[in-house]
Protein backbone atom coordinates (compact mmCIF):
# COMPACT_ATOMS: atom_id res chain seq x y z
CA UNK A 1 -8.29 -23.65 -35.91
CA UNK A 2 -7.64 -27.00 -37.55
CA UNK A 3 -4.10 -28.36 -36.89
CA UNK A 4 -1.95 -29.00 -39.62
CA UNK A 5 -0.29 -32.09 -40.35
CA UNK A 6 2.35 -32.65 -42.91
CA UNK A 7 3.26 -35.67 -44.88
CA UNK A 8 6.50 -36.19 -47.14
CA UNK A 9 7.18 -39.03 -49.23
CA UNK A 10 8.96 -39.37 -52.27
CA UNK A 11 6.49 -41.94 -53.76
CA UNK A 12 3.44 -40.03 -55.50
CA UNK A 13 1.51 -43.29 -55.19
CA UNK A 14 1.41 -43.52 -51.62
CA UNK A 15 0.58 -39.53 -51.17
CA UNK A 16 -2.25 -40.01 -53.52
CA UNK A 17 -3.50 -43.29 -51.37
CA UNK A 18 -3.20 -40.54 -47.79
CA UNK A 19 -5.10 -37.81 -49.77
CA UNK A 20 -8.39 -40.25 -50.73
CA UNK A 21 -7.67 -41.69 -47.23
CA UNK A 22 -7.84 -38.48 -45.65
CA UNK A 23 -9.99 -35.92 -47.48
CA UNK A 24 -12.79 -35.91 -45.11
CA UNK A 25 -10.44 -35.89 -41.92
CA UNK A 26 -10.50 -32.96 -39.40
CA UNK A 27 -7.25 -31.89 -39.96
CA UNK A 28 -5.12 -29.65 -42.62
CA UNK A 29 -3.30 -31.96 -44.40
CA UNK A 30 -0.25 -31.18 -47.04
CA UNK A 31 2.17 -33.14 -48.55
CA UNK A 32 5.65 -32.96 -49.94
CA UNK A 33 8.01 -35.53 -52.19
CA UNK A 34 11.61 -34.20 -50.41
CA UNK A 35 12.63 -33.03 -46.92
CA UNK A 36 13.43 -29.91 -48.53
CA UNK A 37 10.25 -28.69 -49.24
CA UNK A 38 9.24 -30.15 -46.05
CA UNK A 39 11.63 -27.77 -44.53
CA UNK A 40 10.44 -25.26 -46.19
CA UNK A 41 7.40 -25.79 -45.37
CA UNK A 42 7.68 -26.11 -41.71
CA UNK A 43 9.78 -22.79 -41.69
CA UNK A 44 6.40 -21.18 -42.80
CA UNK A 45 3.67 -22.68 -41.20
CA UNK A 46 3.23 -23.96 -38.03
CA UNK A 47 2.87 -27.61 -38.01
CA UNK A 48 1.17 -29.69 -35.32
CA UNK A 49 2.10 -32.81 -36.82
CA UNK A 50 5.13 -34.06 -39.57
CA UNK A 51 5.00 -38.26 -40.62
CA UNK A 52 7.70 -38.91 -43.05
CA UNK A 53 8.88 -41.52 -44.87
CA UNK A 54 12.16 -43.23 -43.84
CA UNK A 55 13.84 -43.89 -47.55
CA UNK A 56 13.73 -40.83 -49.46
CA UNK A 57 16.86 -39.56 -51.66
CA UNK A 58 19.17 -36.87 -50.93
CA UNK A 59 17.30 -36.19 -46.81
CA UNK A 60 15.90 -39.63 -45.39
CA UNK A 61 13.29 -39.57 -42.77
CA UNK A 62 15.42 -39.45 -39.58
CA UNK A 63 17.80 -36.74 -41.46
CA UNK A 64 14.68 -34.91 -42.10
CA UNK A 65 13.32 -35.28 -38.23
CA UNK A 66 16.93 -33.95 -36.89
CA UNK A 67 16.66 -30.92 -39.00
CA UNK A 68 12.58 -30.36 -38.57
CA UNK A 69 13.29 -30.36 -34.96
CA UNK A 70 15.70 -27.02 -35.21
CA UNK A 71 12.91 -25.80 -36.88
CA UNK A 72 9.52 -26.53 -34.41
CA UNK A 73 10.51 -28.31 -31.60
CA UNK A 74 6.80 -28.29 -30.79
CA UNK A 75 5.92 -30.69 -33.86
CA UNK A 76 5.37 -33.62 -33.47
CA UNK A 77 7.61 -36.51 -35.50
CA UNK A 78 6.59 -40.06 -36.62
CA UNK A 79 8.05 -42.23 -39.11
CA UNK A 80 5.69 -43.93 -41.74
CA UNK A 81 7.79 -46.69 -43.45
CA UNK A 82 8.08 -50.51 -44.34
CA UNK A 83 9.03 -53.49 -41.91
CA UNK A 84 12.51 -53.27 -43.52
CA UNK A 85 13.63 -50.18 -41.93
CA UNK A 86 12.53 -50.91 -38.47
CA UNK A 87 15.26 -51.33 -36.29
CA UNK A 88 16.68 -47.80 -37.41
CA UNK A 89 13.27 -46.90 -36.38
CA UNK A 90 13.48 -47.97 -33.46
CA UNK A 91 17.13 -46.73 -32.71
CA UNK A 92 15.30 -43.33 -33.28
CA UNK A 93 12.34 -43.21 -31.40
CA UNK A 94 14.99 -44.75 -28.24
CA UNK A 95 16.96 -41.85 -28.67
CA UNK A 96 14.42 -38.78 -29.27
CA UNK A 97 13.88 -38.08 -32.19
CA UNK A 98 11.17 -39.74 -33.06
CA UNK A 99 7.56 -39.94 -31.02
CA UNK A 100 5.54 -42.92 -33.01
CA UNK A 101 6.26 -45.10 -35.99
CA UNK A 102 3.07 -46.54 -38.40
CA UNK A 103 4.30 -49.13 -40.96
CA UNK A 104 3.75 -49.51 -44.85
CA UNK A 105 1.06 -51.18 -45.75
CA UNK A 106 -1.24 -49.11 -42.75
CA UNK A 107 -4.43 -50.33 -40.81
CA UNK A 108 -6.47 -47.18 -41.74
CA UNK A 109 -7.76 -47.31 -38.23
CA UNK A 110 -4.71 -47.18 -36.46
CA UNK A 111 -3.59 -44.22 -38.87
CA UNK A 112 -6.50 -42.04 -37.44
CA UNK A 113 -5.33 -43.02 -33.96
CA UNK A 114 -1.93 -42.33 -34.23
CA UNK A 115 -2.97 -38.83 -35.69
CA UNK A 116 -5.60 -37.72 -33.42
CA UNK A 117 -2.80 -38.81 -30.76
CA UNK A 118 -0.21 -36.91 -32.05
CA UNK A 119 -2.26 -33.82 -32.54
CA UNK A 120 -3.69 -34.03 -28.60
CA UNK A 121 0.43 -34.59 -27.55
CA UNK A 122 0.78 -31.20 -29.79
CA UNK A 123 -1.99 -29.50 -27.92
CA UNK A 124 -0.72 -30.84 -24.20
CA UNK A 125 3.35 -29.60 -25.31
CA UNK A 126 1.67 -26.07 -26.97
CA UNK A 127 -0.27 -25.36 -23.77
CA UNK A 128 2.47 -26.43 -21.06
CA UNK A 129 4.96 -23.94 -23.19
CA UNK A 130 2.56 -21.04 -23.26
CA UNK A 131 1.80 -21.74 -19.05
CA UNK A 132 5.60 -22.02 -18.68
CA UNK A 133 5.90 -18.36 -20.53
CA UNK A 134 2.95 -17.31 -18.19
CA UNK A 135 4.88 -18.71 -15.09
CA UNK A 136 8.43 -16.90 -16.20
CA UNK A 137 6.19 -13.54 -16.44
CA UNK A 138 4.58 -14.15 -13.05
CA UNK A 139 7.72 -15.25 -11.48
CA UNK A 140 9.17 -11.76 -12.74
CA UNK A 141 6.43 -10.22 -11.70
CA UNK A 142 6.62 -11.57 -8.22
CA UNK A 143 10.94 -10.69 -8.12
CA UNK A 144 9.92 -6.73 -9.25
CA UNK A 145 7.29 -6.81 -6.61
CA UNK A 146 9.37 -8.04 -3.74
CA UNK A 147 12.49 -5.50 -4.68
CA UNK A 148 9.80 -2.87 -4.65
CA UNK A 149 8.50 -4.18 -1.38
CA UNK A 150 11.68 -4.04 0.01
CA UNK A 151 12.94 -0.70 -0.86
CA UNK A 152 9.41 0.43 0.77
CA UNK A 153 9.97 -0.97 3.83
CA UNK A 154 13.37 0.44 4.33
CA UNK A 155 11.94 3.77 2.97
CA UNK A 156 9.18 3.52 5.91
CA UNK A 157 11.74 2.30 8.63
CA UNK A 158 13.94 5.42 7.58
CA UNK A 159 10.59 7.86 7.59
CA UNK A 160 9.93 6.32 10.97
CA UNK A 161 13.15 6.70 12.31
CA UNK A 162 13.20 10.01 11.02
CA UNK A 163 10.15 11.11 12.04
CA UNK A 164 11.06 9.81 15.82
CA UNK A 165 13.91 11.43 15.91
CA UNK A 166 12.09 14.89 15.67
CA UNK A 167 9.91 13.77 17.82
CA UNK A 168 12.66 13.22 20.71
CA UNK A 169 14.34 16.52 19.57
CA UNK A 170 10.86 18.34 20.71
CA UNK A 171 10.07 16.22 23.83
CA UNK A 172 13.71 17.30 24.86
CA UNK A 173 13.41 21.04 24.56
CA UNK A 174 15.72 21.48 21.55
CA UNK A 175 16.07 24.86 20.24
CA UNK A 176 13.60 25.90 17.82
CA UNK A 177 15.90 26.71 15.11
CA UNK A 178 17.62 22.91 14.96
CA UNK A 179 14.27 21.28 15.17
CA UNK A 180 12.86 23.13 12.24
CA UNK A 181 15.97 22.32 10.22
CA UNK A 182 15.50 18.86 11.06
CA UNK A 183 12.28 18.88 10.01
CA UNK A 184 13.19 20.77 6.70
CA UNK A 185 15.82 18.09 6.03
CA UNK A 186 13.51 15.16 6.03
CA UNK A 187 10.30 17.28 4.11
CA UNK A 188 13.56 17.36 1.51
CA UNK A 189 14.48 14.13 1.57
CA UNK A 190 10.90 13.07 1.10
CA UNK A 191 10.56 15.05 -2.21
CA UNK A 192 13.72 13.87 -3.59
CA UNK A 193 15.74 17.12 -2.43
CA UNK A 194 13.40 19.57 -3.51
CA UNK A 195 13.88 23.09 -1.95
CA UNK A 196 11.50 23.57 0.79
CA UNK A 197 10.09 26.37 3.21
CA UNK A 198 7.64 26.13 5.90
CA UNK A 199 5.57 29.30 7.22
CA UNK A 200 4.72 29.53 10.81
CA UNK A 201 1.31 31.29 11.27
CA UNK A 202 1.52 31.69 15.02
CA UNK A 203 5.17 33.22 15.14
CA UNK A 204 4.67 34.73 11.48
CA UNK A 205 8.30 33.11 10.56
CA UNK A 206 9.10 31.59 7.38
CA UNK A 207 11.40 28.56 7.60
CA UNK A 208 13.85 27.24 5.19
CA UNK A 209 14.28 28.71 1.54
CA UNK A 210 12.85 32.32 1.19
CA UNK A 211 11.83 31.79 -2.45
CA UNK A 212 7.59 32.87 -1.18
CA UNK A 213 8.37 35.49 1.45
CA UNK A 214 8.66 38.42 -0.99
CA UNK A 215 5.44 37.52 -2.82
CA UNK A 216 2.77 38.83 -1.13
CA UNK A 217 0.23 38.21 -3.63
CA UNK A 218 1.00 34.41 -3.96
CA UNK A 219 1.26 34.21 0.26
CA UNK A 220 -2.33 35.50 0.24
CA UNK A 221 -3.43 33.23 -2.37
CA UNK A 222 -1.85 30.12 -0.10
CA UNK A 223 -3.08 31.43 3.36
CA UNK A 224 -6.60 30.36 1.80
CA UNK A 225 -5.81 26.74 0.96
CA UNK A 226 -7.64 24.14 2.62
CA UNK A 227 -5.91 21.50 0.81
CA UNK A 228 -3.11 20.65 -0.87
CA UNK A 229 -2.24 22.28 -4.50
CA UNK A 230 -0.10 22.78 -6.68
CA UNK A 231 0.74 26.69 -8.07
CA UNK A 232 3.42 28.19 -10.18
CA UNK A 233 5.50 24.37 -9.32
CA UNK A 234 5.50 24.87 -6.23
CA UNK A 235 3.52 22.46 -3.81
CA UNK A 236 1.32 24.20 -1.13
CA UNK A 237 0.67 22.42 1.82
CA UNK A 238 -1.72 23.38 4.43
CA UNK A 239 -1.38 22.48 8.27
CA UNK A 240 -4.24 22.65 9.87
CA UNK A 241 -5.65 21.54 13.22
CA UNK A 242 -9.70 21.15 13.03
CA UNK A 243 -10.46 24.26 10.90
CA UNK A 244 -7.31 26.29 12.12
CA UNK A 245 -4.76 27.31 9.83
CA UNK A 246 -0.98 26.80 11.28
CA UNK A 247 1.02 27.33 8.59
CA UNK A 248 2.67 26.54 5.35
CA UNK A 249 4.64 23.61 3.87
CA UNK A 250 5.92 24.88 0.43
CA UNK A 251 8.14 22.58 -2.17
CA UNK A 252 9.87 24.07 -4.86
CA UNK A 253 10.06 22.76 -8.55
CA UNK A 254 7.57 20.14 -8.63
CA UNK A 255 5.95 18.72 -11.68
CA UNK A 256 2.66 17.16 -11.97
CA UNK A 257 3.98 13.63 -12.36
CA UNK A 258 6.05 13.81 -9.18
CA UNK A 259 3.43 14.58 -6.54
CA UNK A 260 3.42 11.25 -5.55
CA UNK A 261 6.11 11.99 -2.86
CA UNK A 262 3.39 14.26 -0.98
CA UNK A 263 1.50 10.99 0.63
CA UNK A 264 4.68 10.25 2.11
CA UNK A 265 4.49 13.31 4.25
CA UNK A 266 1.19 12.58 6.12
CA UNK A 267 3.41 11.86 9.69
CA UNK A 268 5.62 14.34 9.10
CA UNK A 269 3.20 17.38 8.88
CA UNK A 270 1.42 15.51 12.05
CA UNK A 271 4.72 15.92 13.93
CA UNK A 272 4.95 19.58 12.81
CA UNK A 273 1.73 20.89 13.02
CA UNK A 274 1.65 19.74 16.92
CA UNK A 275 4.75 21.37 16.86
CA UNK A 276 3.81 24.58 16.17
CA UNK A 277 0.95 24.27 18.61
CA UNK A 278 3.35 23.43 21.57
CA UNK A 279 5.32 26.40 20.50
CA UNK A 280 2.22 28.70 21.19
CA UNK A 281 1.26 27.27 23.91
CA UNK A 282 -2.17 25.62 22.71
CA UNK A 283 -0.87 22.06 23.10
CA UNK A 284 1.23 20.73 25.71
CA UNK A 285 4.13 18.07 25.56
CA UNK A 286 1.90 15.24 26.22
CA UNK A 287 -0.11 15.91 22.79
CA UNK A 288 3.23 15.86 20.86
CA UNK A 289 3.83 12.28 22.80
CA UNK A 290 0.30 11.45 21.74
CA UNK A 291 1.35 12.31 17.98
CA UNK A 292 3.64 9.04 18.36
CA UNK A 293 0.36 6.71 18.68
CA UNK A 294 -0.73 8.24 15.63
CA UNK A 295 2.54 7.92 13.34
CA UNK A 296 2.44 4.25 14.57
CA UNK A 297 -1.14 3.97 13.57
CA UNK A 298 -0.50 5.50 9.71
CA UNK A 299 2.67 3.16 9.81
CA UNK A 300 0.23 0.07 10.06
CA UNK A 301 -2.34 1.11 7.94
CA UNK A 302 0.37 1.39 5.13
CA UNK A 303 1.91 -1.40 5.48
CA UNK A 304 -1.33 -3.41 5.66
């Protein structure tokens, strides 16, 4: 896309000597006689480039500079004017506003310079705004990223804490009764307080909420799970040691786009289903110790 570059002067005769100057150049080129339709002009377009005059009635060229850079910032300003006006040209390139000066009469040559270097200054400001809008958005990015970050770190020191606190509840004989609760409590917490039940296949006890234990149909339909599934809103979980069914996790009033909480219970149905094997005597103490090695294990892996 061809930059455009905007010249205002009040005298027709000097416009007319740019345009036969400048009708082969690389550039789109327009020209206004005020700094009001320059203004109006810049409002609409965007405008790599503005030279203006310094005399001009009604907005002179540094008047029309202060305003044009409320407008595009971006643009880039130079005054084109006679010897006469140069030390207020000078006063405003020293303070800002102004980036080059050419003066009236103009070496063609050095016209084309101070253009193509004017346009190339655009380019350079353009390109360091949009990498500075591309550095805000990363840096944003990055701040979203490390609050996430941190929330799931305390979430897994919690789960782990959690998770050995069970674990020390079993290893020191606790009644049956409390440890399930315990366990119930954290598979709760987990889902974000769901209602929760967990079926014992060895003992044939259900657990927790009794919203499955009257449904014989649906408790049939579960015992053959494999896997995990959802049925009716209600999350079926399997525990299973090799090909063994154990038993049941069940979660109540779950939608589709909230089973994302179910990865989080990986250790947890570790710690139970050894559980229910140390109940019935299949697995002794040492394998729920061994259980441990493994929640450490998943711990890592996640947080890799």
């Amino acid at each position: 896309m061809k930059h455009k570059i905007l010249f205002v002067d009040d005298e027709e005769n000097i416009l007319n000597s740019l345009k036969r100057l400048l009708r082969k150049s690389p550039y789109d080129i327009h020209y206004r006689t005020s700094g009001k339709d320059a203004l109006d002009f810049l409002t609409a377009n965007e405008v790599a480039v503005l030279v203006t005059d310094m005399r001009m009635p009604k907005m002179n060229g540094i008047e029309l500079i202060i305003e044009a850079n409320k407008i595009s910032p971006l643009t880039i300003k130079t005054i084109l004017s006679g010897y006469s006006d140069i030390n207020d040209i000078m006063t405003a390139v020293n303070s800002g506003h102004v980036h080059n000066y050419i003066t009236k009469p103009w070496n063609d040559s050095e016209l084309f310079i101070s253009l193509m270097n004017a346009t190339e200054l655009y380019e350079r400001r353009n390109n360091e705004k949009k990498l500075l809008k591309e550095l805000n958005i990363k840096n944003e990015e990055l701040k979203n990223l490390n609050v996430i970050l941190e929330k799931r770190v305390k979430e897994r020191t919690w789960e782990l804490q959690a998770n050995n606190a069970i674990l020390n509840s079993i290893i020191e004989g606790e009644d049956k009764q409390k440890v399930m609760m315990r366990i119930l409590d954290l598979l709760s917490k987990l889902s974000g307080n769901k209602e929760v039940s967990i079926w014992d296949n060895k003992s044939q006890e259900l657990f927790g909420a009794d919203f499955v234990k009257n449904d014989d149909e649906f408790m049939r339909t579960c015992n053959l799970k494999t896997k995990s599934c959802l049925i009716n809103k209600i999350v079926v979980i399997p525990l299973l040691k090799s090909e063994e069914k154990l038993g049941t996790i069940y979660i109540r009033d779950v939608n589709k786009n909230e089973l994302q909480f179910t990865k989080r219970l990986k250790n947890l149905k570790t710690v139970l289903s050894m559980y229910i094997l140390h109940n019935s005597l299949l697995a002794d103490p040492s394998e729920i110790i061994g259980s441990i090695d493994m929640i450490l294990g998943n711990i890592d892996e996640e947080t890799d």
